[in-house]
C-alpha atoms as a PDB file:
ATOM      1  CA  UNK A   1      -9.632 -15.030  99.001  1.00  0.00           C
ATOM      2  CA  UNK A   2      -7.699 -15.531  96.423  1.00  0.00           C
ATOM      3  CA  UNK A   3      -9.966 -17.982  94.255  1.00  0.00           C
ATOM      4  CA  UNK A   4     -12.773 -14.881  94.633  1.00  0.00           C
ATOM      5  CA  UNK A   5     -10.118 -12.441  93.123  1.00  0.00           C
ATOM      6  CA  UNK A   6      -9.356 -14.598  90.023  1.00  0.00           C
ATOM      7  CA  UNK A   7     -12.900 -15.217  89.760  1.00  0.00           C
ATOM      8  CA  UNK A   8     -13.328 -11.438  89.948  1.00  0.00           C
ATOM      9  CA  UNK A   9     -10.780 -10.762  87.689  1.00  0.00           C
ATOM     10  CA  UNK A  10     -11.685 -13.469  85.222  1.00  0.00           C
ATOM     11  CA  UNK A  11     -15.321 -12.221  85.120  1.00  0.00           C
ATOM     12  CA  UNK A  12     -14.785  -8.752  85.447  1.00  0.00           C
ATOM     13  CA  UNK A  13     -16.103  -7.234  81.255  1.00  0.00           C
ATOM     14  CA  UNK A  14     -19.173  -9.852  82.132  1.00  0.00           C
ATOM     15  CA  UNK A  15     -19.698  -7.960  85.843  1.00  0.00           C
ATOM     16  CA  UNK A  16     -18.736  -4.879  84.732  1.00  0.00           C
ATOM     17  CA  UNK A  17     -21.280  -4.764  81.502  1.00  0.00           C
ATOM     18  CA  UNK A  18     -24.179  -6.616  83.638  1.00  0.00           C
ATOM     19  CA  UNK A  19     -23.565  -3.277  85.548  1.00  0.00           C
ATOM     20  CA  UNK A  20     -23.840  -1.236  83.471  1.00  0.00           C
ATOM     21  CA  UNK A  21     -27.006  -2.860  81.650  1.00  0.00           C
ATOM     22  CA  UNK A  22     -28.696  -2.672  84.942  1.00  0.00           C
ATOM     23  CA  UNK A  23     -27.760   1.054  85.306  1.00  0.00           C
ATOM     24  CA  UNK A  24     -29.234   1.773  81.886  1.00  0.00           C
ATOM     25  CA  UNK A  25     -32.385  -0.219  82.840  1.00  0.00           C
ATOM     26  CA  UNK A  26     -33.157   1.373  85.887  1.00  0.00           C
ATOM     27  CA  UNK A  27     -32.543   4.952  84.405  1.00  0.00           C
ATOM     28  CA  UNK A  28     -34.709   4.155  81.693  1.00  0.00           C
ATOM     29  CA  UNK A  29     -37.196   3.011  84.015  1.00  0.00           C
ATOM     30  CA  UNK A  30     -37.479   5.927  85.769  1.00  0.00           C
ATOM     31  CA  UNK A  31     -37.020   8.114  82.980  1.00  0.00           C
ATOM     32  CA  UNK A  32     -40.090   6.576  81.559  1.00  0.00           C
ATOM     33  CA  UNK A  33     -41.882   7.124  84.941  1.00  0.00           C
ATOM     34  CA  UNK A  34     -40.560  10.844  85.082  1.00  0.00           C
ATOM     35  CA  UNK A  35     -41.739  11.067  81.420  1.00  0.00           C
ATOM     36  CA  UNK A  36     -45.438   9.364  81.488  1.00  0.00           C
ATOM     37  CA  UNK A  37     -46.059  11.820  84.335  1.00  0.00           C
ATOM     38  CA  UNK A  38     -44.402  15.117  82.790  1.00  0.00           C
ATOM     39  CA  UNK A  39     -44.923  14.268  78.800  1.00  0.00           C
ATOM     40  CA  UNK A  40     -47.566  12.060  78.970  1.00  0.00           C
ATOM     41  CA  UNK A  41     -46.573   9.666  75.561  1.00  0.00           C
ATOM     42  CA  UNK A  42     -49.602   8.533  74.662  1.00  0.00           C
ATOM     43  CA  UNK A  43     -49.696   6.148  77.320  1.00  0.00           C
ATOM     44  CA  UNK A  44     -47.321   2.987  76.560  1.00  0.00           C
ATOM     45  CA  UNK A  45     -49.546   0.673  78.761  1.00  0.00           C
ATOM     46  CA  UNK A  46     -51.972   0.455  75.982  1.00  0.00           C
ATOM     47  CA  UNK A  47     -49.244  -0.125  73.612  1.00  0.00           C
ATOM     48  CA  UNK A  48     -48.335  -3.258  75.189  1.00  0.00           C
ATOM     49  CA  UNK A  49     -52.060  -4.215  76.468  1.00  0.00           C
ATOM     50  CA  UNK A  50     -54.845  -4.453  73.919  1.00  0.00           C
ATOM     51  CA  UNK A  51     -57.509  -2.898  76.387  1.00  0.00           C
ATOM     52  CA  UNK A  52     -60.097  -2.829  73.619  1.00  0.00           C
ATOM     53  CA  UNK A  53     -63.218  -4.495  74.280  1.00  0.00           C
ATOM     54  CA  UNK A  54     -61.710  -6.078  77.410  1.00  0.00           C
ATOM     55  CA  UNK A  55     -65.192  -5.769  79.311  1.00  0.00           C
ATOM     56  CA  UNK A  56     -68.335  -8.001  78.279  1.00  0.00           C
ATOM     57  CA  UNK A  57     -70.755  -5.449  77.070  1.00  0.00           C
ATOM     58  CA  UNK A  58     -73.783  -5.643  79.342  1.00  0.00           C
ATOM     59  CA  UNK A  59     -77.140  -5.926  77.859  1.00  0.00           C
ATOM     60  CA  UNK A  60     -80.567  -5.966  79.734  1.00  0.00           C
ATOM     61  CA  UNK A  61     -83.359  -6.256  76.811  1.00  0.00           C
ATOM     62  CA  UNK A  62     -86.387  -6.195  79.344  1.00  0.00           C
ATOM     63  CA  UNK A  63     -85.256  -2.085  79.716  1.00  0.00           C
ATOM     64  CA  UNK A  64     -84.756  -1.398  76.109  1.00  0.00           C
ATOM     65  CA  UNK A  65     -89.018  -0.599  75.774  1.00  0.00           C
ATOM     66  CA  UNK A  66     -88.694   2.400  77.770  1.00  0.00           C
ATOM     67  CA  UNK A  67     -84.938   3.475  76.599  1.00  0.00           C
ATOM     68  CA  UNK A  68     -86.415   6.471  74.851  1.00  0.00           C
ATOM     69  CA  UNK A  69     -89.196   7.174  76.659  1.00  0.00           C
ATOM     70  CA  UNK A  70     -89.428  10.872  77.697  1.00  0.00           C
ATOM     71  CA  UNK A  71     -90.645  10.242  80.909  1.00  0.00           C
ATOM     72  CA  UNK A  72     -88.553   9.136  83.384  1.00  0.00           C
ATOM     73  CA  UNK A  73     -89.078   5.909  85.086  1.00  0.00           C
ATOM     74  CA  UNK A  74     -86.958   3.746  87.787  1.00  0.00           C
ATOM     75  CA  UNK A  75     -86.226   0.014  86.825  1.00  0.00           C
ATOM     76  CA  UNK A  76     -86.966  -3.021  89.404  1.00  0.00           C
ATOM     77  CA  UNK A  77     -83.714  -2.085  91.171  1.00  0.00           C
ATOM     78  CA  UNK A  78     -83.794   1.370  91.198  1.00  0.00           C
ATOM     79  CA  UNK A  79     -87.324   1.913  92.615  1.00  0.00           C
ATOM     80  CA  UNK A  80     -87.082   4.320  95.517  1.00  0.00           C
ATOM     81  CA  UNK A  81     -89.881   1.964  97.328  1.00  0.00           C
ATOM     82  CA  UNK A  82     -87.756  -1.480  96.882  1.00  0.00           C
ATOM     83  CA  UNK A  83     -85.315  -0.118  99.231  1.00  0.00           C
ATOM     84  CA  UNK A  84     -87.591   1.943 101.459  1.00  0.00           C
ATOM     85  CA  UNK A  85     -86.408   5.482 100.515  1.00  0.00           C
ATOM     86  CA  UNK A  86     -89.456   8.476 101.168  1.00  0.00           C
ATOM     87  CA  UNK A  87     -88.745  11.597 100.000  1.00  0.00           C
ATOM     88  CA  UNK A  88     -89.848  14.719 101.695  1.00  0.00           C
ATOM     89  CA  UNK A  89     -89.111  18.610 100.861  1.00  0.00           C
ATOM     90  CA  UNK A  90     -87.730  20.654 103.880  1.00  0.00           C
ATOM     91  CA  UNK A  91     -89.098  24.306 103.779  1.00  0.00           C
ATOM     92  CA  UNK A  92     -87.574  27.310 105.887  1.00  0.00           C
ATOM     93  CA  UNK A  93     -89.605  29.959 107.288  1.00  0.00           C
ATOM     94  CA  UNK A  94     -88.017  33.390 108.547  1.00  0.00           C
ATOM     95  CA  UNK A  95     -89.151  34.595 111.586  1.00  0.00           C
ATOM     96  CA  UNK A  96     -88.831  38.080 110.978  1.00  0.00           C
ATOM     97  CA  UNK A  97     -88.958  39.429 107.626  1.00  0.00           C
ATOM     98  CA  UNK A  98     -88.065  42.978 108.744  1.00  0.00           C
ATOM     99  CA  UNK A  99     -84.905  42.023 110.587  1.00  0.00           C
ATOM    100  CA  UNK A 100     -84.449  39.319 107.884  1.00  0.00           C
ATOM    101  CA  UNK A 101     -84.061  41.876 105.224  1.00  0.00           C
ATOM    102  CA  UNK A 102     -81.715  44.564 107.036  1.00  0.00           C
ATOM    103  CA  UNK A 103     -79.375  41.355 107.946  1.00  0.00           C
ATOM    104  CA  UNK A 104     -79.214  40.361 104.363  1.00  0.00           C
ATOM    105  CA  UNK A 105     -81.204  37.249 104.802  1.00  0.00           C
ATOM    106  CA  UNK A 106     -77.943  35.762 106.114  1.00  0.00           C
ATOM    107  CA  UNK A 107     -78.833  35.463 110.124  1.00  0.00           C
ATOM    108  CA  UNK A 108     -79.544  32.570 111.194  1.00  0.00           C
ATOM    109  CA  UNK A 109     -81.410  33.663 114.228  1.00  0.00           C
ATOM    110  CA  UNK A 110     -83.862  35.224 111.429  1.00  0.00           C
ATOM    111  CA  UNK A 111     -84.824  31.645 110.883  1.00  0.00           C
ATOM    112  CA  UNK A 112     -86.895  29.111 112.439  1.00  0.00           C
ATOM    113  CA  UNK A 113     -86.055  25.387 112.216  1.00  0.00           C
ATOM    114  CA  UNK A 114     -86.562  23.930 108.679  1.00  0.00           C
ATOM    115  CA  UNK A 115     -89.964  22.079 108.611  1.00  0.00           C
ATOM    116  CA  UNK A 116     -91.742  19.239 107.033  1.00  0.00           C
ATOM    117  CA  UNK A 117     -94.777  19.639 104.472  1.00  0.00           C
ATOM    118  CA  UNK A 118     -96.212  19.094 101.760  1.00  0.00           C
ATOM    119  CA  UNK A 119     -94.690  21.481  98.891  1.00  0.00           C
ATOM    120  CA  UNK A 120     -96.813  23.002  96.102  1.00  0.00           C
ATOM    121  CA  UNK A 121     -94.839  25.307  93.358  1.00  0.00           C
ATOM    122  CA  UNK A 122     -96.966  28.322  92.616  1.00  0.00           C
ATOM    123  CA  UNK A 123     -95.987  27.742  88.749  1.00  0.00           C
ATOM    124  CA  UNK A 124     -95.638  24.837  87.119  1.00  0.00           C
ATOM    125  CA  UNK A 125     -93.006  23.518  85.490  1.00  0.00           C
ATOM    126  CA  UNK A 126     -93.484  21.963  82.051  1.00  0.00           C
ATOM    127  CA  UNK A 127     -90.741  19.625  80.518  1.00  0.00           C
ATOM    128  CA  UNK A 128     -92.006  17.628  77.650  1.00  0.00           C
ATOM    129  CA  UNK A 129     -90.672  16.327  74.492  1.00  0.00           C
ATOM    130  CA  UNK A 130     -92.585  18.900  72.375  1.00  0.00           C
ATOM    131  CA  UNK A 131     -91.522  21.836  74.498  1.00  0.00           C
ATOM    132  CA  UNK A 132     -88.101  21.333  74.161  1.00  0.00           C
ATOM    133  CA  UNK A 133     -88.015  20.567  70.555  1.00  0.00           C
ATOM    134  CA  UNK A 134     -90.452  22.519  69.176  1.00  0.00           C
ATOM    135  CA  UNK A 135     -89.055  24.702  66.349  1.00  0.00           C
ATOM    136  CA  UNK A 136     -85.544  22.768  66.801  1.00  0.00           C
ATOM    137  CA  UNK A 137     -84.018  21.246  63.820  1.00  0.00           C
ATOM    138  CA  UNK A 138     -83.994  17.734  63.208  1.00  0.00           C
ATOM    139  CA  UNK A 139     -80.836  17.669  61.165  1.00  0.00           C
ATOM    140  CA  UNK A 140     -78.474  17.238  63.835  1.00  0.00           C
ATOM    141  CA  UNK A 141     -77.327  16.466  67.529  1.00  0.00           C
ATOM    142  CA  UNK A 142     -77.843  19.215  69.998  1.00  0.00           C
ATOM    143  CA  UNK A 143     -76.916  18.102  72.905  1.00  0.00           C
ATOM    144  CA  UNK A 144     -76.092  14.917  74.937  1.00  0.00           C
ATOM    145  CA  UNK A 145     -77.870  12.374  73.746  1.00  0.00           C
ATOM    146  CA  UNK A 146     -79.041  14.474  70.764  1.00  0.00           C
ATOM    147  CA  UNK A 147     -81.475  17.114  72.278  1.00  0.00           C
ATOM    148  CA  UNK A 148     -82.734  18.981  75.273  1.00  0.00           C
ATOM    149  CA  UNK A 149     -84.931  16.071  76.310  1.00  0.00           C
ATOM    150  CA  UNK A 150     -82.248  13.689  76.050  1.00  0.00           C
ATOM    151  CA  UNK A 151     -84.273  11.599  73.734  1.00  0.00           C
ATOM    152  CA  UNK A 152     -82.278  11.437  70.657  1.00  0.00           C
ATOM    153  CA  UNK A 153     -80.324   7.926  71.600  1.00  0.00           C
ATOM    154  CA  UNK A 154     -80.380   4.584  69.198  1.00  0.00           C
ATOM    155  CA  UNK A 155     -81.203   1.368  70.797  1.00  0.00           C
ATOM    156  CA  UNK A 156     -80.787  -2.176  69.276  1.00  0.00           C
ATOM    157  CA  UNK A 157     -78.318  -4.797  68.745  1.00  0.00           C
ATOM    158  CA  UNK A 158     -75.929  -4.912  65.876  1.00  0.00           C
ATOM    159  CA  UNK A 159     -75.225  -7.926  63.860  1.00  0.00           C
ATOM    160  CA  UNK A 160     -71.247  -8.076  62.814  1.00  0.00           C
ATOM    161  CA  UNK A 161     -70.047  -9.839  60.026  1.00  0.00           C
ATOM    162  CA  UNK A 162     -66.664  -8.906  60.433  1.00  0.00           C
ATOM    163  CA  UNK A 163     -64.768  -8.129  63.418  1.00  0.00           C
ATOM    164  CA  UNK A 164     -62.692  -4.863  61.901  1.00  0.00           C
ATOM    165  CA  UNK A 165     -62.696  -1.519  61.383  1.00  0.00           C
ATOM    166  CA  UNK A 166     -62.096   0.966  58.511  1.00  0.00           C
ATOM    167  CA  UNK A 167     -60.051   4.155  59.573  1.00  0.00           C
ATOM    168  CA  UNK A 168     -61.519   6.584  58.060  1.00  0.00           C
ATOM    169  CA  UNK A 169     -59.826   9.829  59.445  1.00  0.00           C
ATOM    170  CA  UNK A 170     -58.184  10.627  62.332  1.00  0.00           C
ATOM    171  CA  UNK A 171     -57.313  13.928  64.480  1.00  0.00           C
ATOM    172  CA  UNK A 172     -54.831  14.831  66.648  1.00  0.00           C
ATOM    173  CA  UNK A 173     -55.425  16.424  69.759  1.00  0.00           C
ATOM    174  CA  UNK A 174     -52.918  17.958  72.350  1.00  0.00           C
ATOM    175  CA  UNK A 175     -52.485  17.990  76.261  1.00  0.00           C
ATOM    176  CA  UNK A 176     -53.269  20.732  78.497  1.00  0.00           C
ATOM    177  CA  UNK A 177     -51.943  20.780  82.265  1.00  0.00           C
ATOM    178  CA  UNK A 178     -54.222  19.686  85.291  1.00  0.00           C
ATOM    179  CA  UNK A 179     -55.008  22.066  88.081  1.00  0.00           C
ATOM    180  CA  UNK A 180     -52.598  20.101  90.053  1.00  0.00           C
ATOM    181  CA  UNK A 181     -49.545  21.580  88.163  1.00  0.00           C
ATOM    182  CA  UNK A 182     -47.988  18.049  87.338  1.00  0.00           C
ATOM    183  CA  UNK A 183     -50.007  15.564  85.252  1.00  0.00           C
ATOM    184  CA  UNK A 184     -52.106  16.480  81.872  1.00  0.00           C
ATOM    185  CA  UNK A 185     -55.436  16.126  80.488  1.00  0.00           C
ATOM    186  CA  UNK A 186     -55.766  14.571  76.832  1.00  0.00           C
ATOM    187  CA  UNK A 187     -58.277  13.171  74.393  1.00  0.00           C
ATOM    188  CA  UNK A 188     -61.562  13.507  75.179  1.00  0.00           C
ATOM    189  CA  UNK A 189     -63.748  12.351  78.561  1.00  0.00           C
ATOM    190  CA  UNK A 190     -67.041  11.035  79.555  1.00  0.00           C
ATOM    191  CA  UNK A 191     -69.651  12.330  78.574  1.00  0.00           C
ATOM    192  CA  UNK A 192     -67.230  13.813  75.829  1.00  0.00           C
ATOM    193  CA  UNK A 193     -69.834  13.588  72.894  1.00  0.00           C
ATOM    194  CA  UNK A 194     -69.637  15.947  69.644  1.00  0.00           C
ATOM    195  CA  UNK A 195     -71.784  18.433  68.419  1.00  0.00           C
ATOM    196  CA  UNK A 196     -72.944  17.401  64.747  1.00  0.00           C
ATOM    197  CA  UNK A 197     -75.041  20.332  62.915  1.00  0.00           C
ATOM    198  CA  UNK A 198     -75.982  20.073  59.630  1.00  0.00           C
ATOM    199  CA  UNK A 199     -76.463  24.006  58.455  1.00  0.00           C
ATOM    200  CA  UNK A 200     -78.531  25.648  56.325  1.00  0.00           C
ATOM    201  CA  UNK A 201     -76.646  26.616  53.016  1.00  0.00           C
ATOM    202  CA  UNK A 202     -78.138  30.487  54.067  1.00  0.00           C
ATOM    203  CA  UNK A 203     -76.658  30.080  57.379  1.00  0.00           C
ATOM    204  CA  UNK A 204     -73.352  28.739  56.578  1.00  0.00           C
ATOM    205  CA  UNK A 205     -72.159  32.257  54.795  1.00  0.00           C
ATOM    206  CA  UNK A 206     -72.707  34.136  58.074  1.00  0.00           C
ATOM    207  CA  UNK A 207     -70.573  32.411  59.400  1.00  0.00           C
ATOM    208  CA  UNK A 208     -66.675  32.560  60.055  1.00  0.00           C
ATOM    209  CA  UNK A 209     -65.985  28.965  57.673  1.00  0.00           C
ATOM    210  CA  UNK A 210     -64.014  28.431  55.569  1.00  0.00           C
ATOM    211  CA  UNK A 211     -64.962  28.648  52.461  1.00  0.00           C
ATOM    212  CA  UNK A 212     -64.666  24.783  51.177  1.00  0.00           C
ATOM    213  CA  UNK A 213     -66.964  23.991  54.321  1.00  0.00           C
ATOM    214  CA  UNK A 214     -69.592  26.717  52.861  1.00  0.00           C
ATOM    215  CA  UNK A 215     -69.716  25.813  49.426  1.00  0.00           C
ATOM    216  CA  UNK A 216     -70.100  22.010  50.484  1.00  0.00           C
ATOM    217  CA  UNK A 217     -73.814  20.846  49.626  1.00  0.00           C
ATOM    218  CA  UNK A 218     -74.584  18.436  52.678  1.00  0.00           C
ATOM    219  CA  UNK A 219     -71.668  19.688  54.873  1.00  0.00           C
ATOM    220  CA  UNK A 220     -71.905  17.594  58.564  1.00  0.00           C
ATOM    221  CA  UNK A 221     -70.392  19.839  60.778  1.00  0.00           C
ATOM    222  CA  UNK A 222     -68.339  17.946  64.328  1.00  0.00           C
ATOM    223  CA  UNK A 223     -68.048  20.273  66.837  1.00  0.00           C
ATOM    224  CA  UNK A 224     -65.858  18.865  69.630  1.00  0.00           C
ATOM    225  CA  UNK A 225     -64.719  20.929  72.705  1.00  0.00           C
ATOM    226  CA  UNK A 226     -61.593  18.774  73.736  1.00  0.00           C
ATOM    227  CA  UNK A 227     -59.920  17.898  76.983  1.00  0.00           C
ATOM    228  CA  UNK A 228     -56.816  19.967  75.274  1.00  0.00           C
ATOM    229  CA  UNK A 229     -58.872  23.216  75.970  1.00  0.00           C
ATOM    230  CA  UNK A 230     -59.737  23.614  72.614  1.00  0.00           C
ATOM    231  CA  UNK A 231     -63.259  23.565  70.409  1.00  0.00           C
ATOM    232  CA  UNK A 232     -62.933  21.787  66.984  1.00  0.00           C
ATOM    233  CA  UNK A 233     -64.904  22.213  64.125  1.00  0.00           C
ATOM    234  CA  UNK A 234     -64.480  19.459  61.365  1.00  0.00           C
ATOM    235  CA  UNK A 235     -66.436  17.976  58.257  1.00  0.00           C
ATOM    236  CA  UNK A 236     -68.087  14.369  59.503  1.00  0.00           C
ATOM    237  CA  UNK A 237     -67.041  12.904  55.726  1.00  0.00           C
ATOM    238  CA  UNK A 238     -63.062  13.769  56.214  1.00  0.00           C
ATOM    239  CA  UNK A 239     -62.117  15.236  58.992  1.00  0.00           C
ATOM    240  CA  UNK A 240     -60.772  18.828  57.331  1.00  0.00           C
ATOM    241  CA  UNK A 241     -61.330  21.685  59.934  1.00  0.00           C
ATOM    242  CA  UNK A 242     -64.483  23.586  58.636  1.00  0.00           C
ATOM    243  CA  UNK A 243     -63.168  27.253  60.922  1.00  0.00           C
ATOM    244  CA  UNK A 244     -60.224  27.969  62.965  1.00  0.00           C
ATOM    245  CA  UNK A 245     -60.128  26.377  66.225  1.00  0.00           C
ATOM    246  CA  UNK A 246     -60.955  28.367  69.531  1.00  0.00           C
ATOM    247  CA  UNK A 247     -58.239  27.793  72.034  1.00  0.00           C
ATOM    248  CA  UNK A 248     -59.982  28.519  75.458  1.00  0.00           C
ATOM    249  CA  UNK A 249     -56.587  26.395  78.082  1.00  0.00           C
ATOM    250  CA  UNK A 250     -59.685  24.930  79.676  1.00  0.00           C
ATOM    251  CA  UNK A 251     -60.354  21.408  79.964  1.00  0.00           C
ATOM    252  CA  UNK A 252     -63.655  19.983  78.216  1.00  0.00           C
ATOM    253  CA  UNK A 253     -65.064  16.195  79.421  1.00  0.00           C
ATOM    254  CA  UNK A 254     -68.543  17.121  79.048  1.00  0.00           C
ATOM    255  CA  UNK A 255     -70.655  17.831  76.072  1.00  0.00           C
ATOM    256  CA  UNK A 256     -71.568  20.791  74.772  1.00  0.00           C
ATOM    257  CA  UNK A 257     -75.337  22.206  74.165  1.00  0.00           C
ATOM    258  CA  UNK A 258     -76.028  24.064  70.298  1.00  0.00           C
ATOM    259  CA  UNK A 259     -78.983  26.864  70.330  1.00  0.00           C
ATOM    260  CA  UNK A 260     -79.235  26.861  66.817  1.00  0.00           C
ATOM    261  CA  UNK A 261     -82.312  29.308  66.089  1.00  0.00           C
ATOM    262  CA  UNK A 262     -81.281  32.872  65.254  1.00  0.00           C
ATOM    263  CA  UNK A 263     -77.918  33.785  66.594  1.00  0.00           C
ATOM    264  CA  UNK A 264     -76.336  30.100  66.995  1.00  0.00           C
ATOM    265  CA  UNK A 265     -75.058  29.490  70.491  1.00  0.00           C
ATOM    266  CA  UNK A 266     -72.646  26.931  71.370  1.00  0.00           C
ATOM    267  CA  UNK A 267     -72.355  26.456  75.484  1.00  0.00           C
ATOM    268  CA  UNK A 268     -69.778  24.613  77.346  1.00  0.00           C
ATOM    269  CA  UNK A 269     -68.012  24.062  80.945  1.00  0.00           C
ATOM    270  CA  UNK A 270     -64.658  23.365  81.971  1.00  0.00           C
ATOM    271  CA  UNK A 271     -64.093  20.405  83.977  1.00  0.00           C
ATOM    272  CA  UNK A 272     -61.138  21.414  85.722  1.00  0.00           C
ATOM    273  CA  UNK A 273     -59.771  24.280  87.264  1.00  0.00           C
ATOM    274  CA  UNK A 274     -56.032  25.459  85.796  1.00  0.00           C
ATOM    275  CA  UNK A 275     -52.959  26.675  86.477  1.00  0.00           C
ATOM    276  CA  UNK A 276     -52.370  29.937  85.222  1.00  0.00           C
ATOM    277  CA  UNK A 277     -48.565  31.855  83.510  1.00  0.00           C
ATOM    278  CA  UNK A 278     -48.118  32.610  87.389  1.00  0.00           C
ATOM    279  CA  UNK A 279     -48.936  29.575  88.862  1.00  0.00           C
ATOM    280  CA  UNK A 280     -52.058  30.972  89.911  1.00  0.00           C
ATOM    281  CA  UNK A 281     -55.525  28.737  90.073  1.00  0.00           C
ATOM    282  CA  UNK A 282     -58.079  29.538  87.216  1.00  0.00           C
ATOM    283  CA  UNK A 283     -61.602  28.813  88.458  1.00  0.00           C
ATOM    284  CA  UNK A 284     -63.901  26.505  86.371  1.00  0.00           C
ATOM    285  CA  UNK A 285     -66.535  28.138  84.551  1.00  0.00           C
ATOM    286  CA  UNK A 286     -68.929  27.900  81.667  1.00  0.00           C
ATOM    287  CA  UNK A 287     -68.792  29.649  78.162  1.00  0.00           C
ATOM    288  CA  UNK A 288     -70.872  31.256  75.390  1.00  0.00           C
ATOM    289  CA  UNK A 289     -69.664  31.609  71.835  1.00  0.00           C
ATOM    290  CA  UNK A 290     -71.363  32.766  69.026  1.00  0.00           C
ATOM    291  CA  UNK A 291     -71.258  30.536  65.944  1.00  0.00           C
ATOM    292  CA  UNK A 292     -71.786  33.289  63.735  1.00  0.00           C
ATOM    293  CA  UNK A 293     -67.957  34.700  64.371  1.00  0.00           C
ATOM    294  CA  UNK A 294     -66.691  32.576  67.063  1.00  0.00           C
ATOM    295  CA  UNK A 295     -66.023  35.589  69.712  1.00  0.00           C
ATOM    296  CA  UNK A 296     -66.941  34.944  73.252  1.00  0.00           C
ATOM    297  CA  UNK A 297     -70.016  36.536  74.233  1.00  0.00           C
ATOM    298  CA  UNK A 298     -70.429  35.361  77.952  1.00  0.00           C
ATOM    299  CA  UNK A 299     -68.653  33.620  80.971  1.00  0.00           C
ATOM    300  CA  UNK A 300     -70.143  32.691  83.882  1.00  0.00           C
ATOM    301  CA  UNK A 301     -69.831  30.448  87.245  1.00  0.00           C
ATOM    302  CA  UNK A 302     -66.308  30.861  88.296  1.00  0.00           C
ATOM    303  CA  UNK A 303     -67.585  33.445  91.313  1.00  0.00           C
ATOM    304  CA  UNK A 304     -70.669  31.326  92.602  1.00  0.00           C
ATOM    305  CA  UNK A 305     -71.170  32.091  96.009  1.00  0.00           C
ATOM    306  CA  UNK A 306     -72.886  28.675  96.511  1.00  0.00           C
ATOM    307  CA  UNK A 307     -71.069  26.444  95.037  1.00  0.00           C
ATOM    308  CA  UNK A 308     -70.585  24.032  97.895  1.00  0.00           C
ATOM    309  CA  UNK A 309     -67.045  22.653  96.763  1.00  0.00           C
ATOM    310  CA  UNK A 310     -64.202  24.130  95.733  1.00  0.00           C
ATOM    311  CA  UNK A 311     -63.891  21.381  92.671  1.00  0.00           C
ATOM    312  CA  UNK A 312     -67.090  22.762  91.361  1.00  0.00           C
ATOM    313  CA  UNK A 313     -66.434  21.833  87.594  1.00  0.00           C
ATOM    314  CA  UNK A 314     -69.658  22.277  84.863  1.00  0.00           C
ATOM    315  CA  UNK A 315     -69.495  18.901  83.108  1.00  0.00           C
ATOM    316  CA  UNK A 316     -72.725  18.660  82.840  1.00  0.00           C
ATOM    317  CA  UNK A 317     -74.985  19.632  79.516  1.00  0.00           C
ATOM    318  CA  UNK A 318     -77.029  22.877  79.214  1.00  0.00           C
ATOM    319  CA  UNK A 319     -80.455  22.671  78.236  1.00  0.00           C
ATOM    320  CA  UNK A 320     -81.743  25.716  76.206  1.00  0.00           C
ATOM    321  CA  UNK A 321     -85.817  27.582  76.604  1.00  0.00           C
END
């Protein structure tokens, strides 16, 4: 016992400051923790990881013929028939139309049991190429993967002298809080690709720019709804804003669609709903804003009485007739 108090008391400033480095450690630790999941620090994992190109990029050349093709297609292991998939379209029939229409159309006893048959749509739908391009410009990206027939993609390989990049501008985005009150949204998410528009000089002083971005010969405008709930608009060449920014405090992963023609139209969803001042939810919905002024003109979505799920978020990309 008393060897263990002179070793105590000989090694008591080395115990007593291992102690107190442990302390600091583990409040630091879960400080950090507390602060990733509150403040969201631009993630120190990738500080300490380089996670860039840490997947092999996969590369299947026999597919790239029919990459831009406008016509759908499934590849060898895709095809519906490899794996014995039919597909059939299920029709219901009301019984009584009368008593169907004073109920609403929302009896199911008005119903009979959903049948099998061949389905023929009294008009036909048309979705080619030319009909959803014609009389669009060809000066810029409309939509995901460029316009409303998804077309407007670049295929090839690249050949890389030198394995670096040149900054050429950057801009900072902020955070905005995730419907479940705690952790954030930041950056910018799948499919997450900008608008680029390259305006007519005529249609530039309608609108609500700036007046550097007007008088610019060649201006490339980047318009980038952003997981921070905000839309962007900024020059391709260096990254100035082109027109104030339009805070919506919704969250944008998906791309946006551009109706250029006449009154230009930019449409986008919100991928998540949000908390409100109050705590209360916000519902998801999708936006119109005219380009002209940038004043809302239209939101829509949030009250859809068929929405099957309540996580019913519009990341998807509009397509314009």
């Amino acid at each position: 016992m008393d060897r263990l108090l002179e070793l105590i008391r000989k090694y008591k400033r080395i115990l007593i400051t291992a102690a107190a480095v442990l302390a600091v450690l583990i409040i630091g630790f879960v400080g950090f923790k507390l602060l990733v999941k509150v403040g969201n620090p631009k993630y120190f994992y990738n500080y300490l990881h380089d996670a860039a190109g840490s997947l092999e990029a996969e590369y299947y050349p026999e597919y790239e013929a029919g990459a831009d093709s406008s016509v759908p297609f499934a590849t060898m292991a895709t095809d519906p028939e490899a794996h014995g998939v039919t597909e059939i379209v299920k029709v219901s029939v009301r019984k009584d139309p009368a008593a169907g229409e004073a109920a609403g159309g929302r009896s199911l006893q008005d119903w009979e049991t959903s049948y099998t048959r061949d389905y023929v749509r009294s008009a036909k739908i048309s979705f080619s190429e030319e009909f959803v391009t014609d009389g669009m410009p060809k000066n810029g990206m409309l939509t995901f993967r460029g316009n409303y027939a998804r077309t407007g993609t670049s295929v090839g390989m690249s050949k890389i002298d030198e394995e670096k990049l040149e900054k050429t501008w950057t801009y900072n985005t902020g955070k905005i809080l995730k419907s479940n009150g705690s952790d954030y949204w930041s950056g910018n998410g799948w499919t997450g690709q900008p608008i680029l528009m390259q305006w007519d000089s005529d249609v530039k002083q309608t609108m609500n720019m700036y007046d550097s971005a007007k008088n610019k010969d060649g201006l490339v405008e980047v318009i980038y709804p952003g997981m921070d709930g905000s839309i962007r608009f900024l020059d391709l060449e260096t990254g100035e804003e082109t027109r104030p920014v339009i805070y919506v405090g919704m969250t944008f992963k998906g791309t946006a669609s551009l109706y250029p023609d006449g009154t230009p139209l930019l449409v986008c969803g919100s991928g998540d709903a949000q908390t409100g001042m109050y705590g209360e939810n916000v519902s998801q919905r999708f936006y119109i804003y005219s380009l002209i002024d940038g004043s809302l003109l239209y939101q829509g979505g949030y009250d859809s009485g068929i929405a099957p799920r309540i996580w019913h978020a519009y990341d998807s990309s509009s397509v314009i007739d």
